[in-house]
C-alpha atoms as a PDB file:
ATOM      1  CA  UNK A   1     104.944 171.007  75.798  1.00  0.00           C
ATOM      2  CA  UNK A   2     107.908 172.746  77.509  1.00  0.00           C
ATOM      3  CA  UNK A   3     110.932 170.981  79.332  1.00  0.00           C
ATOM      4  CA  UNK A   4     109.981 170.525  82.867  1.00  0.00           C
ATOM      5  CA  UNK A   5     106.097 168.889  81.849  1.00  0.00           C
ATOM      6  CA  UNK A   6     108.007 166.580  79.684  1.00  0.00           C
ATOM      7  CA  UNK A   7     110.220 165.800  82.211  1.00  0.00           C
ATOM      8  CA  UNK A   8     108.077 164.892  84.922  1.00  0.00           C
ATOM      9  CA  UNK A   9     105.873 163.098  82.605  1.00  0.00           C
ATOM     10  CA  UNK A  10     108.992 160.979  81.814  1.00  0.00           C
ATOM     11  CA  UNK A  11     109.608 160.496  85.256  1.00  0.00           C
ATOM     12  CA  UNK A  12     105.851 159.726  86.291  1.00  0.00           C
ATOM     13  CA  UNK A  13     106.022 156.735  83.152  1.00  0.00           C
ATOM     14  CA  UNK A  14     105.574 153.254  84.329  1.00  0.00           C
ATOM     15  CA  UNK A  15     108.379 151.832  82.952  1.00  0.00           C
ATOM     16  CA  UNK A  16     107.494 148.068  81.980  1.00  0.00           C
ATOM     17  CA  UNK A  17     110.375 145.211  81.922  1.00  0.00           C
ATOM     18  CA  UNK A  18     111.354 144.359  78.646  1.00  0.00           C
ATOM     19  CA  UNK A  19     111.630 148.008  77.386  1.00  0.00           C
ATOM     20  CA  UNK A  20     114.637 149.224  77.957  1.00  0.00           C
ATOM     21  CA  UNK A  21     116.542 147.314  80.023  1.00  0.00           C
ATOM     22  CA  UNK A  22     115.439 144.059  81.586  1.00  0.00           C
ATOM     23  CA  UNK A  23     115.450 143.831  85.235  1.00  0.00           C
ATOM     24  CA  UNK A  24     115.429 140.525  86.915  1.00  0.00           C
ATOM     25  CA  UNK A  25     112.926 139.278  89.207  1.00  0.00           C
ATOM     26  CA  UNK A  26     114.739 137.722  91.348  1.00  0.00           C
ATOM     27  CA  UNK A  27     116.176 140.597  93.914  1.00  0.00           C
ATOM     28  CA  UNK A  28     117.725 138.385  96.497  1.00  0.00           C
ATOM     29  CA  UNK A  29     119.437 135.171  96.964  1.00  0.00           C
ATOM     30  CA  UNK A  30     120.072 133.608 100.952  1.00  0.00           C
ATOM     31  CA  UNK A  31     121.882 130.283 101.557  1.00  0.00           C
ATOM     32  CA  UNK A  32     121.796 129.152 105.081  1.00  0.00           C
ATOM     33  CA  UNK A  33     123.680 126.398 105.797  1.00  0.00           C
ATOM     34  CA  UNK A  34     125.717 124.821 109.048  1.00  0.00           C
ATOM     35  CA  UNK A  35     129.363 124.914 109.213  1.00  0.00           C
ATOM     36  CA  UNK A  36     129.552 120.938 110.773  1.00  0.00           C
ATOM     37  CA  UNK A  37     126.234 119.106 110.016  1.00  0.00           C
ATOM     38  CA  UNK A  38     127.015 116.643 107.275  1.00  0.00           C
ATOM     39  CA  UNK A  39     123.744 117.446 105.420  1.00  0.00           C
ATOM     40  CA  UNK A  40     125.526 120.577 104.560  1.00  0.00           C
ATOM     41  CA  UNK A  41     128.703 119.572 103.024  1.00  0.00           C
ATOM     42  CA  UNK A  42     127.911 120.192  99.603  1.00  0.00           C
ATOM     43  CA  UNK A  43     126.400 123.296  99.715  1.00  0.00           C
ATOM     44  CA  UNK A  44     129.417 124.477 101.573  1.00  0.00           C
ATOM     45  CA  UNK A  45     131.911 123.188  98.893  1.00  0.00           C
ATOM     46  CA  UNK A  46     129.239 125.089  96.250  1.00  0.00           C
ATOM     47  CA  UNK A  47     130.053 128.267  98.343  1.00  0.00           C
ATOM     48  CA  UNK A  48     133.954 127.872  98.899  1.00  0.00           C
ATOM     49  CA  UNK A  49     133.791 127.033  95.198  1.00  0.00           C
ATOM     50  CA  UNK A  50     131.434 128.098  92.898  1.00  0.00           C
ATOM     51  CA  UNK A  51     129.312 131.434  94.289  1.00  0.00           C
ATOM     52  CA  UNK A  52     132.179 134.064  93.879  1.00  0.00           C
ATOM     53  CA  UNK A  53     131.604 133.516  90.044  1.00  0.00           C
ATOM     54  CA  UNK A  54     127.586 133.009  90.462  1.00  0.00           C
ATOM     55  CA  UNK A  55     127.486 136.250  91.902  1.00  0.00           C
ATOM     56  CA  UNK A  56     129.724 137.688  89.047  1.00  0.00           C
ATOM     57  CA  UNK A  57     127.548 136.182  86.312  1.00  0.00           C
ATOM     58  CA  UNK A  58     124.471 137.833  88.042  1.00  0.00           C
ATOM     59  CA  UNK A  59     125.431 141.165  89.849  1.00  0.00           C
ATOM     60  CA  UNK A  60     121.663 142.489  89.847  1.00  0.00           C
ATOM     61  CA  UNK A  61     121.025 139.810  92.347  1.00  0.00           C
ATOM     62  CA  UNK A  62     122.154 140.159  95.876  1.00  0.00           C
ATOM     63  CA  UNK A  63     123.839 136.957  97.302  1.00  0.00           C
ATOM     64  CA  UNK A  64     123.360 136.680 101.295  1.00  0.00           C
ATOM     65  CA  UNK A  65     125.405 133.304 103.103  1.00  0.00           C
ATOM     66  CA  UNK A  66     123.830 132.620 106.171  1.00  0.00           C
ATOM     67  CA  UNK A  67     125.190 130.283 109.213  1.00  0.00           C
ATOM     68  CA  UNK A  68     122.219 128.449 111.033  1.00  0.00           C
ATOM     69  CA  UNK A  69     123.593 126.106 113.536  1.00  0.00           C
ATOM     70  CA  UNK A  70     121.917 122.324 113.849  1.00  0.00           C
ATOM     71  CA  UNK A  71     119.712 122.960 110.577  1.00  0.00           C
ATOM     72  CA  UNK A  72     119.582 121.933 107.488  1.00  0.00           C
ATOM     73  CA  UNK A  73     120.400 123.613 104.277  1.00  0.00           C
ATOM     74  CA  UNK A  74     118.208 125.402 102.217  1.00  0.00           C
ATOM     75  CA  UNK A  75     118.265 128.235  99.759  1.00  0.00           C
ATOM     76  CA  UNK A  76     115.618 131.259  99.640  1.00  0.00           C
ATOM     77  CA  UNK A  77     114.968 133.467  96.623  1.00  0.00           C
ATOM     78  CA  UNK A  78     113.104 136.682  97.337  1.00  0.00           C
ATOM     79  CA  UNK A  79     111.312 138.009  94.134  1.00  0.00           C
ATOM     80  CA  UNK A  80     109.686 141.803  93.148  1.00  0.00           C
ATOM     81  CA  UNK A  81     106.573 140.954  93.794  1.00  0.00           C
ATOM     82  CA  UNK A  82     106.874 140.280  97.464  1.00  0.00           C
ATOM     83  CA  UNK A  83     107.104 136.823  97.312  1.00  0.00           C
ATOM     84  CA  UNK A  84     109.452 134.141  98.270  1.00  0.00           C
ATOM     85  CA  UNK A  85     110.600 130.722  97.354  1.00  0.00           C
ATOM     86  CA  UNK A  86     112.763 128.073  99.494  1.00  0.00           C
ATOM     87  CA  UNK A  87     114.225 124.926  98.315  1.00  0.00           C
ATOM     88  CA  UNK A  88     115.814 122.331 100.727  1.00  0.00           C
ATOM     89  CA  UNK A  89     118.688 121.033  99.496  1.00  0.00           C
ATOM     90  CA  UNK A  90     119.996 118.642 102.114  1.00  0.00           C
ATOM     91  CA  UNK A  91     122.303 116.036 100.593  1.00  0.00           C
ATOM     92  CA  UNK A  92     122.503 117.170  97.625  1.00  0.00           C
ATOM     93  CA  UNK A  93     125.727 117.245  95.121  1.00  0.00           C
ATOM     94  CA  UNK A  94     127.293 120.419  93.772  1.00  0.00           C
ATOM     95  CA  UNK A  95     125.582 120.061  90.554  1.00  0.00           C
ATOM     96  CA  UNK A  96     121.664 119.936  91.767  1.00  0.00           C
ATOM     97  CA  UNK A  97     122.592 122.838  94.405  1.00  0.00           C
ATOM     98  CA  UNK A  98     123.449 124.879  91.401  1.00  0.00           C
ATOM     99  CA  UNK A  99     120.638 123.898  89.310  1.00  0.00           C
ATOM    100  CA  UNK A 100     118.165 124.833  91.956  1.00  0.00           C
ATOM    101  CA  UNK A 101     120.298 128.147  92.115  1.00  0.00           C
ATOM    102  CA  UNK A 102     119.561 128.664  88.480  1.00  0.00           C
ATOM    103  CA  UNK A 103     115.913 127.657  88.993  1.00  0.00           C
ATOM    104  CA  UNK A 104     115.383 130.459  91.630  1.00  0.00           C
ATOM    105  CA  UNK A 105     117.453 132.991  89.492  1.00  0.00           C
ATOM    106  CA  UNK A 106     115.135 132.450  86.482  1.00  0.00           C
ATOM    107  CA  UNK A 107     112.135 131.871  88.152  1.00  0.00           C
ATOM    108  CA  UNK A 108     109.718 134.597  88.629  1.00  0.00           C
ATOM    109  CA  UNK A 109     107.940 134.170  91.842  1.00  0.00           C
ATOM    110  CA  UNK A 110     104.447 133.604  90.837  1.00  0.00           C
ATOM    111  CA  UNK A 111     103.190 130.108  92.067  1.00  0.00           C
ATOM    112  CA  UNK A 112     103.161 127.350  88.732  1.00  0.00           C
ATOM    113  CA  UNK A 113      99.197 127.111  87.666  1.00  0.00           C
ATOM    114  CA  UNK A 114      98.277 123.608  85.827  1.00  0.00           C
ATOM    115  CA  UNK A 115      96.253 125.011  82.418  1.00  0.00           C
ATOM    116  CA  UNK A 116      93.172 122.648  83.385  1.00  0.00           C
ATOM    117  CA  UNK A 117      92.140 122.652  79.524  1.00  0.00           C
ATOM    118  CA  UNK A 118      93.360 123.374  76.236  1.00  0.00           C
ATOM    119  CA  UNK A 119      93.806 126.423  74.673  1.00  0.00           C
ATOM    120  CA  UNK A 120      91.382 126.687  71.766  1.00  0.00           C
ATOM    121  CA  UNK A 121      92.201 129.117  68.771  1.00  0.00           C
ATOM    122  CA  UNK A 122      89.207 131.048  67.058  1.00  0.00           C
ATOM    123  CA  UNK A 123      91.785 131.574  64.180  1.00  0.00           C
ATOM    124  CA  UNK A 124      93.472 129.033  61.490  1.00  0.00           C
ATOM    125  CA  UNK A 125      96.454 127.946  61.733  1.00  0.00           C
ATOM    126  CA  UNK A 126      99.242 128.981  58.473  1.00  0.00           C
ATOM    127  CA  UNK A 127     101.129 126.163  58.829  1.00  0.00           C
ATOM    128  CA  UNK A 128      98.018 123.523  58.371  1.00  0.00           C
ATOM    129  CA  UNK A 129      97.399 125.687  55.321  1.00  0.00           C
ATOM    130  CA  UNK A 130      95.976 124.047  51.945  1.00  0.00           C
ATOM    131  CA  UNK A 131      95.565 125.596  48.777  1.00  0.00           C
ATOM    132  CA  UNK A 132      93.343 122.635  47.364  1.00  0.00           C
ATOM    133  CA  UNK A 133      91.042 122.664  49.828  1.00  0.00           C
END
C-alpha cells in the first residue's frame, strides 16, 4: 500500500473515544444568571470565586457567563450528540452549584433509562464457584 492510500485511509478512520485520547462529551458550559435578583447570589459568588479554576481543571470545555435580567439562574450543558441539559439552581449554596457543575461535566447527554428488569447471565459466575459440587 503506498503513502498517500495509507494516509487517507488514516484520515477517513472513525476514530472512537477511548482510543487515543479521550474527548469529553460535554462541549459547552452556559451560566445565566442576574446581576441583582437575590435568587442569584450564590451562583454569582461561584463565578467571582470558583469558575476561573473550573475552567482550568477542564479546558476542553468551553465556559460561557451569561447576564439575563429578572430571571432566575440556571446552568446549560451542551453535549456531542446535539443534545442539551439545564439545571435550575435558584437558591442554591456554592457547594450544590458546583456539584451540579460536575454533574453536567461528567454527564453524557443521553436521557437516564430505568433497566425495567434484571439482567440475566447465560454464563456462571467464578466467584460462586465450587469445587465439591
Amino acid at each position: 500500500m503506498s503513502s498517500i492510500a495509507a494516509a487517507k485511509k488514516a484520515a477517513t478512520a472513525v476514530i472512537k473515544n477511548g482510543t487515543g485520547a479521550f474527548v469529553q462529551p460535554c462541549h459547552k458550559i452556559m451560566i445565566n444568571f442576574c446581576k441583582h435578583s437575590g435568587s442569584s447570589r450564590f451562583v454569582r459568588n461561584y463565578i467571582n470565586e470558583h469558575i476561573v479554576e473550573f475552567a482550568r481543571q477542564n479546558p476542553s470545555i468551553v465556559i460561557a457567563v451569561n447576564h439575563r435580567p429578572c430571571a432566575h439562574p440556571f446552568i446549560r450543558a451542551e453535549y456531542l450528540n446535539g443534545s442539551q441539559k439545564s439545571i435550575g439552581v435558584k437558591n442554591l449554596p456554592e457547594e450544590k452549584v458546583h456539584e451540579f457543575m460536575m454533574f453536567l461535566r461528567s454527564h453524557n447527554g443521553s436521557p437516564m433509562v430505568k433497566i425495567q428488569q434484571p439482567i440475566m447471565s447465560t454464563s456462571h459466575n467464578r466467584r460462586h464457584f465450587n469445587a465439591l459440587l
